[in-house]
Protein backbone atom coordinates (compact mmCIF):
# COMPACT_ATOMS: atom_id res chain seq x y z
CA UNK A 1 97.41 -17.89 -21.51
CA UNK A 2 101.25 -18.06 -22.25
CA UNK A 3 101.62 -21.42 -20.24
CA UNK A 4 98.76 -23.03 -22.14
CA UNK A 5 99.47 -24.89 -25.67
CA UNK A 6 96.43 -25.86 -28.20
CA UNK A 7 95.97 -28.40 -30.23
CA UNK A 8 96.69 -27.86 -33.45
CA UNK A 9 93.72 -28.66 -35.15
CA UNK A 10 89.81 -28.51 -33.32
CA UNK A 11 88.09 -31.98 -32.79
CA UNK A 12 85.77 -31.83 -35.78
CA UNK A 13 89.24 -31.31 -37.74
CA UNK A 14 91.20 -33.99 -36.19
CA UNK A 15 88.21 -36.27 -37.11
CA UNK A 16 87.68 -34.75 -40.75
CA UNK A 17 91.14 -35.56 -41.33
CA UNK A 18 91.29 -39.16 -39.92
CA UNK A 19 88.18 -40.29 -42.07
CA UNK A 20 89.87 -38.20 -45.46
CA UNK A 21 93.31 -40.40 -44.58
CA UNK A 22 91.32 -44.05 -43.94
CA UNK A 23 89.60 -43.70 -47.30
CA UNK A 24 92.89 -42.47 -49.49
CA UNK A 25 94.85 -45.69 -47.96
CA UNK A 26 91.36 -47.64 -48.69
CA UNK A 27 89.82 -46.11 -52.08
CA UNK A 28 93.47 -47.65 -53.82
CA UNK A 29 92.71 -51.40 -51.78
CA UNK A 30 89.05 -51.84 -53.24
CA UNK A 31 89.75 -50.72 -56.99
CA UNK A 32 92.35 -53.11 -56.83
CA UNK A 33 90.06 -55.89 -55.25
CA UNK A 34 87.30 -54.60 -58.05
CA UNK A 35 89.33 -55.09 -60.69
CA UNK A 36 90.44 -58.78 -59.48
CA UNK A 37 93.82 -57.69 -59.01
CA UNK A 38 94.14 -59.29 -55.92
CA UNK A 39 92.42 -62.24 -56.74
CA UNK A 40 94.77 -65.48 -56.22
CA UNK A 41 94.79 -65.53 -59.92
CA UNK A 42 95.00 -62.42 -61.48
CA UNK A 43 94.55 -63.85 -64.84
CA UNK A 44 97.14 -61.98 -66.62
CA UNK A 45 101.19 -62.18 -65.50
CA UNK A 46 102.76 -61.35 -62.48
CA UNK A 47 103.91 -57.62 -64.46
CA UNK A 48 100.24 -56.09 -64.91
CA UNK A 49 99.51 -57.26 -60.95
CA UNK A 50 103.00 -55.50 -60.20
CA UNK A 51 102.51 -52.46 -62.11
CA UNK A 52 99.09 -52.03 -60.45
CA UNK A 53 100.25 -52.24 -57.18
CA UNK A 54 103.25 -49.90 -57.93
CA UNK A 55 100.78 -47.59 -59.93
CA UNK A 56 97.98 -47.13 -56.90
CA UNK A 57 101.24 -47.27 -53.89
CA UNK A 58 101.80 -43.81 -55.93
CA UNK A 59 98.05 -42.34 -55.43
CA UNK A 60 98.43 -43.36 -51.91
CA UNK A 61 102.04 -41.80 -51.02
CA UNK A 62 100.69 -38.89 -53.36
CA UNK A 63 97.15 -38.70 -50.85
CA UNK A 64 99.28 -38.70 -47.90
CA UNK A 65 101.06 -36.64 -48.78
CA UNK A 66 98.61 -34.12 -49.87
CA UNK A 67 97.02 -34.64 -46.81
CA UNK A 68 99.50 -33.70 -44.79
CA UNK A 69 100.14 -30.52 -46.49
CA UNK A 70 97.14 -29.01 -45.78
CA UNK A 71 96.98 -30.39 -42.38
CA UNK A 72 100.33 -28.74 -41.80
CA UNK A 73 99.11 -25.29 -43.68
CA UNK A 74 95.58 -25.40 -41.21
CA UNK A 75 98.01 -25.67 -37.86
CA UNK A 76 100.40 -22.96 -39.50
CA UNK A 77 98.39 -20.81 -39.82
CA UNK A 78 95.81 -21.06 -36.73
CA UNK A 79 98.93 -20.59 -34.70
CA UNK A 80 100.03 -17.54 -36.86
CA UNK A 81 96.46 -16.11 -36.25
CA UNK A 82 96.98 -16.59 -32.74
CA UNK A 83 100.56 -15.24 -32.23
CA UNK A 84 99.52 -12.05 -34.63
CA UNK A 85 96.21 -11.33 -32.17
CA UNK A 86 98.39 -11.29 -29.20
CA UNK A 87 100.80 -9.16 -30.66
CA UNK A 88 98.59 -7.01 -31.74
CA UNK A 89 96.90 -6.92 -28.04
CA UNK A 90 100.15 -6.48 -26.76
CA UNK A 91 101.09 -3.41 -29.37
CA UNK A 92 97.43 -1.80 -28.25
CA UNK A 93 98.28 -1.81 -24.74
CA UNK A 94 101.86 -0.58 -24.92
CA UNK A 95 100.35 2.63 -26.62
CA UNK A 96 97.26 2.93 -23.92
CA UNK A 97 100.32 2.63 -21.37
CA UNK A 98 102.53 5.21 -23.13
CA UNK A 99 99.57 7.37 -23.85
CA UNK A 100 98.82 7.66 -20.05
CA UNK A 101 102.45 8.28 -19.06
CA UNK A 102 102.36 11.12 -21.50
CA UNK A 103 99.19 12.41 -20.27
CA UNK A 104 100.33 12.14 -16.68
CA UNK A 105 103.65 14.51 -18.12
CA UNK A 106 101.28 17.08 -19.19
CA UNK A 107 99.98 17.17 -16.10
CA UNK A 108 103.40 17.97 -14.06
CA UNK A 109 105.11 21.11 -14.04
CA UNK A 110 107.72 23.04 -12.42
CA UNK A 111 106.96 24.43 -9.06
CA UNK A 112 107.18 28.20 -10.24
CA UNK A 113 105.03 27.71 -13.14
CA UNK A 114 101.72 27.24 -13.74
CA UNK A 115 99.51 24.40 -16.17
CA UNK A 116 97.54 26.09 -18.56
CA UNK A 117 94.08 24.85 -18.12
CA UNK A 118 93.72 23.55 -21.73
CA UNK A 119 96.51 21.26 -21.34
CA UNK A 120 95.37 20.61 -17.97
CA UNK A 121 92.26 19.40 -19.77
CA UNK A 122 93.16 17.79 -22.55
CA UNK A 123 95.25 15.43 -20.36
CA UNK A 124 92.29 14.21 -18.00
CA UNK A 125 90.22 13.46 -21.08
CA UNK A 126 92.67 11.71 -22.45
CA UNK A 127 93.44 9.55 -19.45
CA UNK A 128 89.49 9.31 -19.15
CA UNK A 129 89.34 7.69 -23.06
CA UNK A 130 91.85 5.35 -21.78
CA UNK A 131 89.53 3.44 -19.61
């Protein structure tokens, strides 16, 4: 499948991550709104409303970004998985290949002499164990 690309992450991922993401950039809005910060009159100066803000702006830039971490680490290393299998598919059969060419060597000789039968042997089994 070389011409092929997948997504990074499956469906049931992708939708995982979505709801995790809606409720860090909503958990922040509705303490805020419990706590009557956002009330047209907080009650208290315009500092506490301010630092509130600034303080849950951090836990949402910090849940984003922690989000996106692992999101990146899942795709990482899915596609590492991937690329590692074909190599190692590839690497398996390069050796069948080489292991047949080798066989098929054993198998040739010089006109004037002859094949002893044990190599003669041991070649065809091992180009039947290739199969």
């Amino acid at each position: 499948m070389p011409g092929q690309t997948r997504p990074l992450l499956s469906r049931g991922w992708s939708i995982i991550f979505r709801l995790a993401f809606l409720a860090i950039l909503s958990l922040p809005v509705l303490l805020l709104w419990r706590r009557g910060l956002l009330a047209a009159n907080p009650g208290a100066d315009g500092v506490t409303l301010i630092a509130a803000v600034l303080a849950q702006l951090g836990v949402i830039i910090t849940g984003v970004i922690g989000v996106f971490g692992t999101l990146l680490t899942l795709a990482f290393k899915s596609r590492s998985e991937t690329r590692l299998h074909m190599e190692n598919s590839q690497s398996e059969d390069r050796l069948h290949m080489e292991t047949a060419i080798r066989a098929v060597g054993l198998l040739s000789a010089p006109a004037s002499q002859e094949i002893p039968k044990s190599q003669k042997t041991g070649s065809l089994f091992a180009l039947a164990n290739l199969g």
